[in-house]
Protein backbone atom coordinates (compact mmCIF):
# COMPACT_ATOMS: atom_id res chain seq x y z
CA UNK A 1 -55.14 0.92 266.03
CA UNK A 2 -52.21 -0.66 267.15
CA UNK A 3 -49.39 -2.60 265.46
CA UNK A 4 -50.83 -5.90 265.36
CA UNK A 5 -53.83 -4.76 263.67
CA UNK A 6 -52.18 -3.30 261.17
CA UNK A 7 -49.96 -5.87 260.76
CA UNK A 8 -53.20 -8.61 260.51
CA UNK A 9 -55.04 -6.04 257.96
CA UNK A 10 -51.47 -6.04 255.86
CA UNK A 11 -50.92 -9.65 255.60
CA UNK A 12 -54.95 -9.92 254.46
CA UNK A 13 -54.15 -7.35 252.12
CA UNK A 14 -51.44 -8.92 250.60
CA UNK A 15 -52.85 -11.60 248.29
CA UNK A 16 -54.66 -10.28 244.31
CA UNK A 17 -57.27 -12.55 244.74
CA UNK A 18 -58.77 -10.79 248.06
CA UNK A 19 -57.67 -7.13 246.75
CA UNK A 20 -60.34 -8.09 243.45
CA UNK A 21 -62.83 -9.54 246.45
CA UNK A 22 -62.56 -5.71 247.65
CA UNK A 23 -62.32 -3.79 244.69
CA UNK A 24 -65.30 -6.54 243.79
CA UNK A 25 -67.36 -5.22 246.84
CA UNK A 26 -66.67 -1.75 246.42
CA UNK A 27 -67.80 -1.67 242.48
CA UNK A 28 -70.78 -3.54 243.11
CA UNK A 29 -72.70 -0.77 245.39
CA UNK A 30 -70.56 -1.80 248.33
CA UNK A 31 -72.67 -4.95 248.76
CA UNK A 32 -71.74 -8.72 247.41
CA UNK A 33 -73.14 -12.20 247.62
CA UNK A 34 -70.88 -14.80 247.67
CA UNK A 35 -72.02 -16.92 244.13
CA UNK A 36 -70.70 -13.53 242.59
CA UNK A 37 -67.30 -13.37 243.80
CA UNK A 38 -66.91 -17.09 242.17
CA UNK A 39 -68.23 -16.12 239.10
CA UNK A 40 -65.14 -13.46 238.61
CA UNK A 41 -62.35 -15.22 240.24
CA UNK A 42 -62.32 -18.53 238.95
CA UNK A 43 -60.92 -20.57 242.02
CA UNK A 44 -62.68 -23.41 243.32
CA UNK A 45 -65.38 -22.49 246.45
CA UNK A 46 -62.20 -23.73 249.48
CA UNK A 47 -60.38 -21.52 248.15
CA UNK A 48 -62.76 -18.47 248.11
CA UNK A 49 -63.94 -19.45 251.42
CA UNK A 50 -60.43 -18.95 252.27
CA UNK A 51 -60.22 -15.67 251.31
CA UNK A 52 -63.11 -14.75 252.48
CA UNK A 53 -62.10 -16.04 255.81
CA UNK A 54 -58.94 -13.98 255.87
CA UNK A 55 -60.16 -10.96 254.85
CA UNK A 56 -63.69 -11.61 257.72
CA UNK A 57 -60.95 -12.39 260.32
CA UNK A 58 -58.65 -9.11 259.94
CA UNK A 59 -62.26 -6.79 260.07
CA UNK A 60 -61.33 -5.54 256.33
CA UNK A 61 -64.92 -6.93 255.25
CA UNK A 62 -68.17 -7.86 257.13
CA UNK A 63 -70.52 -10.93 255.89
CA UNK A 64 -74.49 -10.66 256.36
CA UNK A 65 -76.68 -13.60 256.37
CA UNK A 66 -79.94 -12.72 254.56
CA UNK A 67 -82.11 -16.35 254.41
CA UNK A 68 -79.36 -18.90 252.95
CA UNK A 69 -77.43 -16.47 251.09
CA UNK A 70 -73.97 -14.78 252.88
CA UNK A 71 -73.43 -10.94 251.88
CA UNK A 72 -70.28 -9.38 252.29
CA UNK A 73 -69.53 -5.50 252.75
CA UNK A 74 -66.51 -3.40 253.42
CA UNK A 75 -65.59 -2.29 256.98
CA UNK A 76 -64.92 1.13 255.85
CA UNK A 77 -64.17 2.55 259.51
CA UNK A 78 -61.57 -0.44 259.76
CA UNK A 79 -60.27 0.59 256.33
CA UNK A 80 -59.78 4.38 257.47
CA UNK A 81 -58.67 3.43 260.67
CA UNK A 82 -55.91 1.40 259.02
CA UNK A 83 -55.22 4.12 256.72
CA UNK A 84 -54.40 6.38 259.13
CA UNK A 85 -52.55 4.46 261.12
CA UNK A 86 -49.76 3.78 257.87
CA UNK A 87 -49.72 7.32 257.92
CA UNK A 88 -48.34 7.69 261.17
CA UNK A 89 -45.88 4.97 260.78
């Protein structure tokens, strides 16, 4: 992984709102539909979109379409991959 990527995961790592999406994700069976992620962060749907976006964009998470509902999951390789490469900074 090189700097960049690190540097994209960091910045989409940054914000509370998309470390409770993940820490959402990852307590919920590693699976999430997107109605539930409104339900705990009270923010209006732009704004989770948003997040969402950011997080989609930077590989941290991975959304699923199953009929007319969106799923997201974690990336884990991307997370490990961008674990290791802070270690070796």
């Amino acid at each position: 992984m090189n700097l960049k990527q690190v540097e994209k995961i960091s910045k989409a790592l940054s914000d509370s709102n998309r470390l409770k999406i993940i820490k959402a994700i990852q307590t919920d069976g590693g699976k999430l539909e997107c109605t539930a992620i409104s339900s705990f962060l009270n923010l209006a749907q732009p704004s989770i979109s948003h997040h969402i976006k950011k997080l989609v964009d930077a590989e941290v998470i991975e959304a699923h379409k199953e009929g007319r509902f969106y799923f997201y999951s974690l990336n884990q390789e991307r997370l490990d991959g961008y674990l290791k490469a802070l270690k070796k900074l």
